[in-house]
N, C-alpha and C. Protein backbone atom coordinates (compact mmCIF):
# COMPACT_ATOMS: atom_id res chain seq x y z
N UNK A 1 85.75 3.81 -5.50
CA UNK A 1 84.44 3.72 -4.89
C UNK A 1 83.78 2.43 -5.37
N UNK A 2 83.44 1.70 -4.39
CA UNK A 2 82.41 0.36 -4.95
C UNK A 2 81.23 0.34 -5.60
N UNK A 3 80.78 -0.52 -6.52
CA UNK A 3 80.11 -0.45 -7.34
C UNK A 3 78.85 -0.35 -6.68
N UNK A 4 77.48 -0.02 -6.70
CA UNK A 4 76.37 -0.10 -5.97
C UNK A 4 75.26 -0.56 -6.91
N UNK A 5 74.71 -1.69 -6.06
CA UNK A 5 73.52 -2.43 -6.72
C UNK A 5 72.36 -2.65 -6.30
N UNK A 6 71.47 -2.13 -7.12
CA UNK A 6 70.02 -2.12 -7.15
C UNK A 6 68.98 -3.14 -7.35
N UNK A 7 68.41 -3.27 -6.34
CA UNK A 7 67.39 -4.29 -6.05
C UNK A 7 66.21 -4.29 -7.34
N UNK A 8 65.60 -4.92 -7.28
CA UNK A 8 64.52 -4.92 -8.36
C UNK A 8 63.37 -4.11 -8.07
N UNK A 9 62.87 -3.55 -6.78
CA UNK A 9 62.00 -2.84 -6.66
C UNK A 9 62.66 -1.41 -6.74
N UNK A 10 63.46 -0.96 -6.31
CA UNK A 10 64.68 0.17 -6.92
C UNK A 10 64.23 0.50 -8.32
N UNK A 11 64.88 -0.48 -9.31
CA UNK A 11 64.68 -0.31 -10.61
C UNK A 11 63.59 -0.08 -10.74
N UNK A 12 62.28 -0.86 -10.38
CA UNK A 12 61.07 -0.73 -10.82
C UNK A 12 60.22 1.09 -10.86
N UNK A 13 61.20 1.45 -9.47
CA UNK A 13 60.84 2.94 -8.66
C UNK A 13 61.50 3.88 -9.56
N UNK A 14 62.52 3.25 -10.39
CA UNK A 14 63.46 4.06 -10.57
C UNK A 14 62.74 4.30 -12.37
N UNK A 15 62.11 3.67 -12.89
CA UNK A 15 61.85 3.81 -14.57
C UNK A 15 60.14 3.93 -14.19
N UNK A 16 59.21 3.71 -13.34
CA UNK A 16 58.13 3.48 -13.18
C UNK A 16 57.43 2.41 -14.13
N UNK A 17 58.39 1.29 -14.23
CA UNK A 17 57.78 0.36 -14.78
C UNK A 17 57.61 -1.21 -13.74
N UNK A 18 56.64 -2.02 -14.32
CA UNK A 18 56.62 -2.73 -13.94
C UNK A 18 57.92 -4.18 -13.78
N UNK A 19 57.71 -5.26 -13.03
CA UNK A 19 58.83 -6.36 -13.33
C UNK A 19 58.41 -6.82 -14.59
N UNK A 20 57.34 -7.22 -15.01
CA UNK A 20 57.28 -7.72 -16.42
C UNK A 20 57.64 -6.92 -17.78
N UNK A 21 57.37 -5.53 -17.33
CA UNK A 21 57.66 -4.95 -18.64
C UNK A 21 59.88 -5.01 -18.37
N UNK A 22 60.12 -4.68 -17.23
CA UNK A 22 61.69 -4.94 -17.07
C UNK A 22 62.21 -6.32 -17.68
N UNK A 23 61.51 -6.97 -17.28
CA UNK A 23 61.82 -8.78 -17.73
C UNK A 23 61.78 -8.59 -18.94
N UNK A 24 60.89 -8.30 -19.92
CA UNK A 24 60.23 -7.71 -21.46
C UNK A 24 61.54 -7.32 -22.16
N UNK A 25 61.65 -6.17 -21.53
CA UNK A 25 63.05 -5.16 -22.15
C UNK A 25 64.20 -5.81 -22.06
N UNK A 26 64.26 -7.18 -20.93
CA UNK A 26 65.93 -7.14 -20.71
C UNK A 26 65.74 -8.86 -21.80
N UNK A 27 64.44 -9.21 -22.34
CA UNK A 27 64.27 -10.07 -22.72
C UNK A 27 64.45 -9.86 -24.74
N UNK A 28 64.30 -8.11 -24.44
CA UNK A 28 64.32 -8.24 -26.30
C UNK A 28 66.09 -7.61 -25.85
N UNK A 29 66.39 -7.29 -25.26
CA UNK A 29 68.23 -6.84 -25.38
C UNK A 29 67.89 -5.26 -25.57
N UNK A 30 67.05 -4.69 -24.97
CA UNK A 30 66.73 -3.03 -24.52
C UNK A 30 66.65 -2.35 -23.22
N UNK A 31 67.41 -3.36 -22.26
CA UNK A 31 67.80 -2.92 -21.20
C UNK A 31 68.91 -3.39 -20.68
N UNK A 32 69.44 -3.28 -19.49
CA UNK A 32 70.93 -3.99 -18.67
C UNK A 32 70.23 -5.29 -18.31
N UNK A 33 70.91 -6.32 -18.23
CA UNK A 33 70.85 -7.52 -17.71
C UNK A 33 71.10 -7.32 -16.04
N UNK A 34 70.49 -7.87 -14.89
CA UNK A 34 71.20 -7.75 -13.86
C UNK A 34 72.26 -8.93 -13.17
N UNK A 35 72.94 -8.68 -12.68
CA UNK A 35 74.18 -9.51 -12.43
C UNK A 35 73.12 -10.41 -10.81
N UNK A 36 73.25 -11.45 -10.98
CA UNK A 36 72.43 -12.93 -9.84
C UNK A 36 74.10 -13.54 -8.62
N UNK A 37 73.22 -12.79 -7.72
CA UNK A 37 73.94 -13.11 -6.77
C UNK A 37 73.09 -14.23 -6.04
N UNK A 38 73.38 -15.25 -5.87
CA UNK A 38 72.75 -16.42 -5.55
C UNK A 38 71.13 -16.44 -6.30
N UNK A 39 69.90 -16.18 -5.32
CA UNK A 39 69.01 -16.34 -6.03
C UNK A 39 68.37 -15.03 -6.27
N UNK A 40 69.27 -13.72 -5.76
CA UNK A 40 68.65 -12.60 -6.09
C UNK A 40 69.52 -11.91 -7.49
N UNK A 41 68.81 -10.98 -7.90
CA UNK A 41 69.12 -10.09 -8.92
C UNK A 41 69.53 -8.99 -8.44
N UNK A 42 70.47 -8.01 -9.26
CA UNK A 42 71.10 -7.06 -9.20
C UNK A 42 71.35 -6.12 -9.76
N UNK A 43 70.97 -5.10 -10.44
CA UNK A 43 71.62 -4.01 -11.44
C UNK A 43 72.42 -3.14 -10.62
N UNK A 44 73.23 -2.98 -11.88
CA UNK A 44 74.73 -2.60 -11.34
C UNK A 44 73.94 -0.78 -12.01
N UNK A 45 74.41 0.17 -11.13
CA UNK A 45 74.09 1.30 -10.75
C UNK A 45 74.47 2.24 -11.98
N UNK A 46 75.55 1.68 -12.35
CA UNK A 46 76.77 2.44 -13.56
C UNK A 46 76.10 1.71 -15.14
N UNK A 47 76.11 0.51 -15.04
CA UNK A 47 75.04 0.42 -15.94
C UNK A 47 74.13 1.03 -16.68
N UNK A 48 73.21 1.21 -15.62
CA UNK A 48 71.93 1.90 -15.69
C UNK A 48 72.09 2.72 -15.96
N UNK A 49 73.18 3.77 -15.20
CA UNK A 49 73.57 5.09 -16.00
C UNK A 49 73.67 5.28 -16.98
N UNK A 50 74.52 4.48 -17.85
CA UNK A 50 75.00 4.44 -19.31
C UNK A 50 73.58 3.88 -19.77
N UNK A 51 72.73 3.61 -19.60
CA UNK A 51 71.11 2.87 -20.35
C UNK A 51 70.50 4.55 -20.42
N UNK A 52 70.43 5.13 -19.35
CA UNK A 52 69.74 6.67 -19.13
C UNK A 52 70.54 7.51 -19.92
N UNK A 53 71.76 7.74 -19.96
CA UNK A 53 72.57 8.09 -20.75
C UNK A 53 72.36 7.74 -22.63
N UNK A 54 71.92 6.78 -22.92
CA UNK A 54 71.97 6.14 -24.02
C UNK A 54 70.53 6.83 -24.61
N UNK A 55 69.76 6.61 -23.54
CA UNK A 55 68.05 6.48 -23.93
C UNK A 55 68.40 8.10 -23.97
N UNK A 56 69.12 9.32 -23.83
CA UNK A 56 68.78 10.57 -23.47
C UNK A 56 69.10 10.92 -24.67
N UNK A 57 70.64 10.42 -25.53
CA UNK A 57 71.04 10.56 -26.46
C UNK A 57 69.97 10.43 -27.83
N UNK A 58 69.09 9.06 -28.10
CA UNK A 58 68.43 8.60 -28.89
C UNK A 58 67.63 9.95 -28.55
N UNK A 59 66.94 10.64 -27.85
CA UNK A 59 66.08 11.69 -27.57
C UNK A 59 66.33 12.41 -28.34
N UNK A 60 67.19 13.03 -27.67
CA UNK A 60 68.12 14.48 -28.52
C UNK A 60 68.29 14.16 -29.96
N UNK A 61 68.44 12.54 -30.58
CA UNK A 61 68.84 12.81 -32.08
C UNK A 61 67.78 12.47 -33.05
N UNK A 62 66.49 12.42 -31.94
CA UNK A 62 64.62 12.09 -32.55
C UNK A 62 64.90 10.64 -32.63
N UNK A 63 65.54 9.43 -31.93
CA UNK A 63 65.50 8.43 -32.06
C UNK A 63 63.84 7.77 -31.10
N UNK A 64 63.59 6.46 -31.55
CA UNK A 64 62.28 5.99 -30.54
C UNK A 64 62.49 6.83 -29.49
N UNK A 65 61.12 6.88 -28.95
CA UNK A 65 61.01 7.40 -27.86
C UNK A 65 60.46 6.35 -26.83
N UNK A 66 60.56 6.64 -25.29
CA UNK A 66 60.14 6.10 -24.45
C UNK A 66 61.54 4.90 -23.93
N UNK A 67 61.39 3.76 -23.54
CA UNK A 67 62.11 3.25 -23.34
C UNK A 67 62.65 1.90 -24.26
């Protein structure tokens, strides 16, 4: 199955955050980078999973909270 990639307003819909706080996070290395297909951006779908996946884990073991 092909990989599926998410636009930046996607993501934005998808965490209820803003582009700056996304830019923020992917700027301290606390989120996915998105892959630039010419002059647009991209998050890769599977990624993100493993970020939601990651952030659910830190939950469960009382790690930071939020994102």
């Amino acid at each position: 199955m092909p990989t599926q990639f998410l636009r930046l307003d996607s993501v934005k819909d998808r965490y209820g955050l803003s582009k700056s706080t996304i830019y923020k996070l992917m700027n301290s290395e606390l989120f996915p980078l998105p892959i630039h297909v010419g002059r647009s951006a991209r998050w890769s779908a599977a990624e993100l999973e493993v970020y939601d996946a990651k952030k659910a884990a830190e939950r469960v073991r009382g790690g930071r909270n939020g994102l």
